[in-house]
C-alpha atoms as a PDB file:
ATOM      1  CA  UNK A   1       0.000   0.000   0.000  1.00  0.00           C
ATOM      2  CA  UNK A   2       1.396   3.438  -0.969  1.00  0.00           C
ATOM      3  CA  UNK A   3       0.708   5.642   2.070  1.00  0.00           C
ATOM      4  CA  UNK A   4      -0.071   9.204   2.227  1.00  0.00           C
ATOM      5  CA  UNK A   5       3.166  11.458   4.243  1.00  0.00           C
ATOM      6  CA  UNK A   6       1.581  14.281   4.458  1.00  0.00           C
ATOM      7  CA  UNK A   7       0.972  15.483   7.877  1.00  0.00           C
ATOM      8  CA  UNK A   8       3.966  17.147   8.357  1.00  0.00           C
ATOM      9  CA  UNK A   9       4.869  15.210  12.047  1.00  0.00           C
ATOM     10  CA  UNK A  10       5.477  11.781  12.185  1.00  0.00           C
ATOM     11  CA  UNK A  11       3.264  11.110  15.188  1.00  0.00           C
ATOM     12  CA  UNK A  12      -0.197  13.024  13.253  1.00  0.00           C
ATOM     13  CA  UNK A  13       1.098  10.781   9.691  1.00  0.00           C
ATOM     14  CA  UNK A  14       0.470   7.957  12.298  1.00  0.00           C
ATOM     15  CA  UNK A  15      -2.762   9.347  13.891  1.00  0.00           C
ATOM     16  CA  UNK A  16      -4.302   9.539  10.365  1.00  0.00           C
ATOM     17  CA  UNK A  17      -3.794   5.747   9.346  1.00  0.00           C
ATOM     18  CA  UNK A  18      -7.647   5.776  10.312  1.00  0.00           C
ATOM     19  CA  UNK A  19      -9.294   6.927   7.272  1.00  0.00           C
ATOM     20  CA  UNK A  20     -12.911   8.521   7.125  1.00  0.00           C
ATOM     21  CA  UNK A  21     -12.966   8.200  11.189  1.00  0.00           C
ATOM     22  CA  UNK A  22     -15.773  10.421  11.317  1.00  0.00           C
ATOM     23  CA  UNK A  23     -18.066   8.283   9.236  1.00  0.00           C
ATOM     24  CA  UNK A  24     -18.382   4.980  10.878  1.00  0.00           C
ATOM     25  CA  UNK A  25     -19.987   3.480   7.195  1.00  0.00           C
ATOM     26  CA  UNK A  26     -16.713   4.296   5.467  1.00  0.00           C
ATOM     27  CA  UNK A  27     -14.102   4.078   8.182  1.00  0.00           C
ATOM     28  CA  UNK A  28     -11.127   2.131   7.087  1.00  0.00           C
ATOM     29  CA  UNK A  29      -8.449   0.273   8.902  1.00  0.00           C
ATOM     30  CA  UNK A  30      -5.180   1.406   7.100  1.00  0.00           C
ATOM     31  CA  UNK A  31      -2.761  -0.730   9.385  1.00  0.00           C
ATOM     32  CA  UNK A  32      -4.794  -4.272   9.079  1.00  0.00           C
ATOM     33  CA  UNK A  33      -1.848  -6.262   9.621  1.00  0.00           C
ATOM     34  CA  UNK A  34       1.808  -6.040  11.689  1.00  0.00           C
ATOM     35  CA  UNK A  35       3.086  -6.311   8.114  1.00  0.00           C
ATOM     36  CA  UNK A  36       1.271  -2.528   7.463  1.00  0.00           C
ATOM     37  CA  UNK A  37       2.833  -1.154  10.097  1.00  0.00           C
ATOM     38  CA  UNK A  38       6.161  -2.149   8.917  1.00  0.00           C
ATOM     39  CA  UNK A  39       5.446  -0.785   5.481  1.00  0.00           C
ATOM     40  CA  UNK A  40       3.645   2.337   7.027  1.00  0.00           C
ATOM     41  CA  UNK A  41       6.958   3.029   8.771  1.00  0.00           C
ATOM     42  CA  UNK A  42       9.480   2.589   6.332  1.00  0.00           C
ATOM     43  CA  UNK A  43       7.474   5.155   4.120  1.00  0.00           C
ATOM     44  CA  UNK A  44       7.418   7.582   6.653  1.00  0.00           C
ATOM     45  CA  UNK A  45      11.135   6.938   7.550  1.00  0.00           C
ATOM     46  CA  UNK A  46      10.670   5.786  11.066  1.00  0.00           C
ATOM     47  CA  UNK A  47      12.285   2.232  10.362  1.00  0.00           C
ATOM     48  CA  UNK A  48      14.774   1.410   7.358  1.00  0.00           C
ATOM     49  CA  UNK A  49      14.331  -1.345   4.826  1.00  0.00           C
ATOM     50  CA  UNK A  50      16.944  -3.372   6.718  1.00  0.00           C
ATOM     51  CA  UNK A  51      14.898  -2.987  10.323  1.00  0.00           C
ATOM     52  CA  UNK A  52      11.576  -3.869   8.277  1.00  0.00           C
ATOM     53  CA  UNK A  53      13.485  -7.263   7.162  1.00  0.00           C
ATOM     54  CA  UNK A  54      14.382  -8.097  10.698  1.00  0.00           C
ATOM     55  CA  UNK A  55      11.106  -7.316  11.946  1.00  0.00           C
ATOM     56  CA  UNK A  56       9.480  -9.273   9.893  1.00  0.00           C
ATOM     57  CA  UNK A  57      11.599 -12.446  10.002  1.00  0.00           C
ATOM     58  CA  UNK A  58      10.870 -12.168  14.094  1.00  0.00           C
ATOM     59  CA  UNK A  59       7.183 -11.269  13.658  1.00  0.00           C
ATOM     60  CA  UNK A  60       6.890 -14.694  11.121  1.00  0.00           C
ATOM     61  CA  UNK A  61       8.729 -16.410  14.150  1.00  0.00           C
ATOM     62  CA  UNK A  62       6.542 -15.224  16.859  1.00  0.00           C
ATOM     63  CA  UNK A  63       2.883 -13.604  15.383  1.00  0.00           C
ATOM     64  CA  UNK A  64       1.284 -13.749  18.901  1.00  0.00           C
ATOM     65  CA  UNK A  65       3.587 -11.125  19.610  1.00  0.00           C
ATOM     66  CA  UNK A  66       3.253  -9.627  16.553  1.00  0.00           C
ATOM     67  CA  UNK A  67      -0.716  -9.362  16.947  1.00  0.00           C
ATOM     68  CA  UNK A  68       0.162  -7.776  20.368  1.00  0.00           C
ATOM     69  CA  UNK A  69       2.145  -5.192  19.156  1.00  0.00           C
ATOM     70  CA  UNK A  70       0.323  -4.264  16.731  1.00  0.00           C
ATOM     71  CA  UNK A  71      -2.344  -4.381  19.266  1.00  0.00           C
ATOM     72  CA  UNK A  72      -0.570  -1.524  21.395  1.00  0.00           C
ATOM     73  CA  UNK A  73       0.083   0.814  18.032  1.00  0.00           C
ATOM     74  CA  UNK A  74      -3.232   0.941  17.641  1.00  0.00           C
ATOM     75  CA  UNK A  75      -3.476   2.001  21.701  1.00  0.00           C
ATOM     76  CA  UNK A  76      -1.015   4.484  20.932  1.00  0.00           C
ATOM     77  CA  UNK A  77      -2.720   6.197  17.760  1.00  0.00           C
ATOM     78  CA  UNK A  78      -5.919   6.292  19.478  1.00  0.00           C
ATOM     79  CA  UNK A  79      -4.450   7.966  22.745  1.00  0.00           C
ATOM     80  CA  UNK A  80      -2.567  10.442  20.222  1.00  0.00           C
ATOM     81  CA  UNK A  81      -5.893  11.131  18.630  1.00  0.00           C
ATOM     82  CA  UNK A  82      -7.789  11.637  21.575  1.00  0.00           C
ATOM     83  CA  UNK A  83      -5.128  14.089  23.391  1.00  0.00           C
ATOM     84  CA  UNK A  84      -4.717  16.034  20.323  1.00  0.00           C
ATOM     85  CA  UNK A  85      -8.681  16.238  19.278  1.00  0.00           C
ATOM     86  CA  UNK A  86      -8.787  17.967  22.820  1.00  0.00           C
ATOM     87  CA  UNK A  87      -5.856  20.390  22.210  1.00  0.00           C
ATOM     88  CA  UNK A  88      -7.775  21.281  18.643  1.00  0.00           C
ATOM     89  CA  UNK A  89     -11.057  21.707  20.620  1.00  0.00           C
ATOM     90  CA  UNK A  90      -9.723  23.866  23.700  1.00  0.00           C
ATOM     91  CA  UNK A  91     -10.092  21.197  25.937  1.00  0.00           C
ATOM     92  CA  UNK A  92      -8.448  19.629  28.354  1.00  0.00           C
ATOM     93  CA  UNK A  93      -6.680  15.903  27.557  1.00  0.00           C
ATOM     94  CA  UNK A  94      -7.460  13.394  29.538  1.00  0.00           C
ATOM     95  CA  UNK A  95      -5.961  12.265  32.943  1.00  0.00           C
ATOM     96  CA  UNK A  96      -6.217   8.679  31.754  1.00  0.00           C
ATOM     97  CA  UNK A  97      -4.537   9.456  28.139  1.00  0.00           C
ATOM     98  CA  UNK A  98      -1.750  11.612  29.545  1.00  0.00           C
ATOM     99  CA  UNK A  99      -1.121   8.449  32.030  1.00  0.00           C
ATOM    100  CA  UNK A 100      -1.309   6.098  28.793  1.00  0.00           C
ATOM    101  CA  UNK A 101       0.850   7.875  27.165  1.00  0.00           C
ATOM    102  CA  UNK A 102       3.521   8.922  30.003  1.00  0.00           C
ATOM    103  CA  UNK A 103       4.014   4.876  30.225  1.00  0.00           C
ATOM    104  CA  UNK A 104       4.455   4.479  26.108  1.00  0.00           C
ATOM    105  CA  UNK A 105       7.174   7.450  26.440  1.00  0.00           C
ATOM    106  CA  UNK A 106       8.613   6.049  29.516  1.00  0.00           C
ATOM    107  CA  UNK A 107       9.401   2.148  27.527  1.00  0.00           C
ATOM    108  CA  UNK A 108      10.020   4.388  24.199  1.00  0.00           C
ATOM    109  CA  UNK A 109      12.965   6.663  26.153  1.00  0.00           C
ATOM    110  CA  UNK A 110      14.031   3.587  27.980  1.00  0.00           C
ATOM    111  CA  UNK A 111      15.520   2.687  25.066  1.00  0.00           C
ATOM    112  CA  UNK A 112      17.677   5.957  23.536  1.00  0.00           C
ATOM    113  CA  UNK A 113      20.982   5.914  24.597  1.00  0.00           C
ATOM    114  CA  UNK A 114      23.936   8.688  24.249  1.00  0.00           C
ATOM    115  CA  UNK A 115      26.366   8.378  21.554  1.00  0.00           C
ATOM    116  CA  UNK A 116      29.177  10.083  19.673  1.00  0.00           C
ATOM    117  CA  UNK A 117      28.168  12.235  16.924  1.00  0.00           C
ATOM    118  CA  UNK A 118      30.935  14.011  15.145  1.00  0.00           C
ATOM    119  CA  UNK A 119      32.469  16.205  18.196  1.00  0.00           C
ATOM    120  CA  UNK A 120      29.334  15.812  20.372  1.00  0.00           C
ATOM    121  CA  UNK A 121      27.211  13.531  21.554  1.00  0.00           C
ATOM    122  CA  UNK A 122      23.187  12.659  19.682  1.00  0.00           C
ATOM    123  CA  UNK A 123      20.847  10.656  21.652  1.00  0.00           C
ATOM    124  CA  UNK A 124      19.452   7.501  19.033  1.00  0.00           C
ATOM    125  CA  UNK A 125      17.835   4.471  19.697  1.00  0.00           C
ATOM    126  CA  UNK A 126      19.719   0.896  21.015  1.00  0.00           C
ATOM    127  CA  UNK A 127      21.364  -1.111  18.297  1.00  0.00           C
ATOM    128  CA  UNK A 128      19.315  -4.090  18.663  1.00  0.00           C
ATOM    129  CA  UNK A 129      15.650  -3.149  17.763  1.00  0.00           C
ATOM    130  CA  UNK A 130      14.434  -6.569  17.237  1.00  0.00           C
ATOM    131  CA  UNK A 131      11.662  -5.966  19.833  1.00  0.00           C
ATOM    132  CA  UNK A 132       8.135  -5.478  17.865  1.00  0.00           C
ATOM    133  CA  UNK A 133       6.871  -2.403  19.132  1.00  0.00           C
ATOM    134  CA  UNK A 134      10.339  -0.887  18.690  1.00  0.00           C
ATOM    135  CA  UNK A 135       8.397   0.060  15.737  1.00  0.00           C
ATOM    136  CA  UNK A 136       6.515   2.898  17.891  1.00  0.00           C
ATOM    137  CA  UNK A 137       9.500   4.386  19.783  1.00  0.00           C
ATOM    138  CA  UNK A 138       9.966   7.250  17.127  1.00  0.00           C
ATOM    139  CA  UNK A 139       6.438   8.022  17.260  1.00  0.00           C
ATOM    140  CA  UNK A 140       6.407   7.973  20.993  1.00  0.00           C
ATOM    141  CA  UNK A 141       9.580  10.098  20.460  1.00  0.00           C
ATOM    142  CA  UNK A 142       7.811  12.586  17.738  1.00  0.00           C
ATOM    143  CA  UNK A 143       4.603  13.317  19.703  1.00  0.00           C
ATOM    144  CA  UNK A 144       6.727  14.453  22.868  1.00  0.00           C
ATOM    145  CA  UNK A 145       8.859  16.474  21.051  1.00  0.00           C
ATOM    146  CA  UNK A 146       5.004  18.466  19.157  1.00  0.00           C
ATOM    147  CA  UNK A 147       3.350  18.886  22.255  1.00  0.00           C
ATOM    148  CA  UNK A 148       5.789  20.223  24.086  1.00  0.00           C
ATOM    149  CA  UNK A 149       6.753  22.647  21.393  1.00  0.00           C
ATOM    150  CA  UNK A 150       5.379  25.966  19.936  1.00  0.00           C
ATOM    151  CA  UNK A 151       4.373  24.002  16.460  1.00  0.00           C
ATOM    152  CA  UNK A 152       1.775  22.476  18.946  1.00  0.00           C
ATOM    153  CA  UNK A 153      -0.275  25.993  18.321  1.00  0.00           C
ATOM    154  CA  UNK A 154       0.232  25.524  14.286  1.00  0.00           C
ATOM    155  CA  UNK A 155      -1.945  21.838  14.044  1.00  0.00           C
ATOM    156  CA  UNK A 156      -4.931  21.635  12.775  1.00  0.00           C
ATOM    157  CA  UNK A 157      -7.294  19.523  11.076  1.00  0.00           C
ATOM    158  CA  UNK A 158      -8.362  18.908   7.252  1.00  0.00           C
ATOM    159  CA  UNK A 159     -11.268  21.677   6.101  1.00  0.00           C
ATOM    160  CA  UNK A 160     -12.639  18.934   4.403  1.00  0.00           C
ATOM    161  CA  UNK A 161     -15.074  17.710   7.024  1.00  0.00           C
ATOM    162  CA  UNK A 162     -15.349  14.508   5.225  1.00  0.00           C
ATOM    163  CA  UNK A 163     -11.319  14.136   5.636  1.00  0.00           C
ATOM    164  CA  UNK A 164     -10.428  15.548   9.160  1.00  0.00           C
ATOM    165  CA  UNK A 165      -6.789  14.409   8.585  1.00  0.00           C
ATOM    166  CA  UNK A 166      -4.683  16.152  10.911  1.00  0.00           C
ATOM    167  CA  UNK A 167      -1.516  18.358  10.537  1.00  0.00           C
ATOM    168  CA  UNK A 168       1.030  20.846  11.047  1.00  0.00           C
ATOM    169  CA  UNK A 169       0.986  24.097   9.427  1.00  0.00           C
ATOM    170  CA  UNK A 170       4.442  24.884   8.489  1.00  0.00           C
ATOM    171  CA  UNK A 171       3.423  27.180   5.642  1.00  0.00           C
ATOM    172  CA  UNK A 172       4.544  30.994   6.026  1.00  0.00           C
ATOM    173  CA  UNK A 173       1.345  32.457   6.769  1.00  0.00           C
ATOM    174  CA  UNK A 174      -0.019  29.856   8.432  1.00  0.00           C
ATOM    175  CA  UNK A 175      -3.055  29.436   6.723  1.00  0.00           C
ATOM    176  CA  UNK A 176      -3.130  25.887   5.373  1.00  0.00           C
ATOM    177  CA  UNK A 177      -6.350  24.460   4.974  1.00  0.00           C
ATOM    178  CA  UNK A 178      -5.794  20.934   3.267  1.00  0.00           C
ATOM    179  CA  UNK A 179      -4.016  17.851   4.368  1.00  0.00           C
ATOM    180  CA  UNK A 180      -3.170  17.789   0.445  1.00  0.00           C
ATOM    181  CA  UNK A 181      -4.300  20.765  -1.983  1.00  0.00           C
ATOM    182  CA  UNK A 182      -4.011  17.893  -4.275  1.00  0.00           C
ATOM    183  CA  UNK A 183      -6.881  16.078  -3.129  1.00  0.00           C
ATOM    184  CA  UNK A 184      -8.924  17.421  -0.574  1.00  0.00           C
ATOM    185  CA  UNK A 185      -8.374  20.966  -1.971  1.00  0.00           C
ATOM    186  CA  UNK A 186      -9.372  20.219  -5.349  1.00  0.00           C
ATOM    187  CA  UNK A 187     -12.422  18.154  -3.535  1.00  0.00           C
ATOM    188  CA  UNK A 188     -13.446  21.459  -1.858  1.00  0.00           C
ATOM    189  CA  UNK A 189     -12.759  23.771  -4.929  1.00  0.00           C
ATOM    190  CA  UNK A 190     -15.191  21.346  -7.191  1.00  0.00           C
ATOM    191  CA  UNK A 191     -17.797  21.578  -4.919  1.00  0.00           C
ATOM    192  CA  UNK A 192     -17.467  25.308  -4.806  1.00  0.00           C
ATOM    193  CA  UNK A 193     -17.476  24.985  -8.621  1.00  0.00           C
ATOM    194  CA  UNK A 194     -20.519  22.792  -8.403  1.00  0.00           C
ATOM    195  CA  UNK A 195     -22.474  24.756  -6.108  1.00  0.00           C
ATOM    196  CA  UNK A 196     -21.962  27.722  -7.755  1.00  0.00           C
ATOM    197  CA  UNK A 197     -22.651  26.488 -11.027  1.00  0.00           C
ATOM    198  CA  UNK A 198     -26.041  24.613  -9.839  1.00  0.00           C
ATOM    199  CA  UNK A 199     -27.201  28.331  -8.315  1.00  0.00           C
ATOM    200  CA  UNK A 200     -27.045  29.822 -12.299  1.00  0.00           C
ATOM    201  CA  UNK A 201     -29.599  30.384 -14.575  1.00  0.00           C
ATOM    202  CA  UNK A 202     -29.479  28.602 -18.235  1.00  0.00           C
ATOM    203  CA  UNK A 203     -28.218  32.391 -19.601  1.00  0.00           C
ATOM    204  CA  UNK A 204     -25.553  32.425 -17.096  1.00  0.00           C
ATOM    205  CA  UNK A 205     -24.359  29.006 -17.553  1.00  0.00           C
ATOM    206  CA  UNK A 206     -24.127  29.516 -21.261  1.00  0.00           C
ATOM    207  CA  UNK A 207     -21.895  32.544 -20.683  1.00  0.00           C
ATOM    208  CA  UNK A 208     -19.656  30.718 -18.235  1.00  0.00           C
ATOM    209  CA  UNK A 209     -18.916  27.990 -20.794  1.00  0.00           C
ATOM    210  CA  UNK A 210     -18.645  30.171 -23.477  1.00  0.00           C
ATOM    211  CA  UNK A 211     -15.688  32.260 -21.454  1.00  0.00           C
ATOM    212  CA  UNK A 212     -14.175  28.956 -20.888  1.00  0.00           C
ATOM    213  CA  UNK A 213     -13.844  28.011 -24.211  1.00  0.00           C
ATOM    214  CA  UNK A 214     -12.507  31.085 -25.258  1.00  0.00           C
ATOM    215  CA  UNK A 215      -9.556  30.971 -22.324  1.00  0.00           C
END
């Protein structure tokens, strides 16, 4: 599956792997399988081809495991969700999400350690990832580092209200609308079109194409 990286944040690209979440009829499951996840996270370069390969090979070796862990993503992504759906709403997140969460961060950051980086030091995850949910420490990772910084104030969700994607706006004005002008822009633009064109009379319709085919 070809996944769409457009959020902006790695931890909100994860949140919106539940498509059409507002419309229970249409709501899609876009990580069905462990195997999704890996592919999910090598697309949005949180986990290399190489890591995918081992992960796999263990998850073939052990799926109980795998189901669990694939199990607590989905925890995680619905936690995320919910804590950031408050933020966007003025509300308060949840004493029950925050302690979800703190204990996702706390295993996550168990696991960076300090190395050498050029003349300094970088902090970067243990060698041996061949846990299965090692899969969710950079998302763990990525949504500490948003809501505790001033981008926090710059996410918002997709004008389409059939979409709801969420994002950060890192545009210059700040005035993003769309998860992706490319598709839910257009989406909203042809309904404007539509709308607009439905609200004509026959004289004024026959004017509009006309102009068209003149441009």
């Amino acid at each position: 599956m070809e996944f769409q990286i457009i959020a902006g944040e790695l931890c909100l690209d994860f949140v919106n792997t539940l498509d059409n979440r507002f419309a229970p009829e249409r709501r899609k499951e876009l990580l069905p399988t462990y195997q999704d996840l890996t592919d999910w996270a090598v697309q949005a370069g949180a986990l290399s081809p190489l890591q995918r390969t081992a992960l796999l090979r263990e998850a073939g070796t052990h799926p109980k495991e795998a189901g669990q862990a694939l199990g607590k993503a989905v925890e995680l992504r619905e936690c995320l969700y919910r804590i950031i759906s408050n933020i966007l709403r003025n509300r308060r997140a949840s004493v029950e999400d925050l302690v979800a969460f703190n204990s996702f961060r706390g295993d996550a950051f168990s696991n960076l350690q300090l190395k050498t980086a050029g003349s300094g030091f970088d902090l970067d995850w243990k060698e041996d990832r061949s846990r299965l949910d090692s899969i969710l420490w950079p998302i763990v990772r990525s949504a500490s580092d948003l809501l505790t910084s001033p981008d926090l104030g710059h996410v918002h969700e997709c004008g389409m209200p059939s979409c709801r994607w969420i994002f950060v706006d890192h545009s210059k004005n700040h005035r993003r609308r769309w998860c992706d002008m490319k598709i839910c822009g257009n989406r909203a633009k042809a309904r404007k079109f539509y709308r607009r064109q439905k609200s004509l009379t026959g004289d004024e319709k026959r004017f509009v194409a006309d102009g068209q085919k003149q441009g």
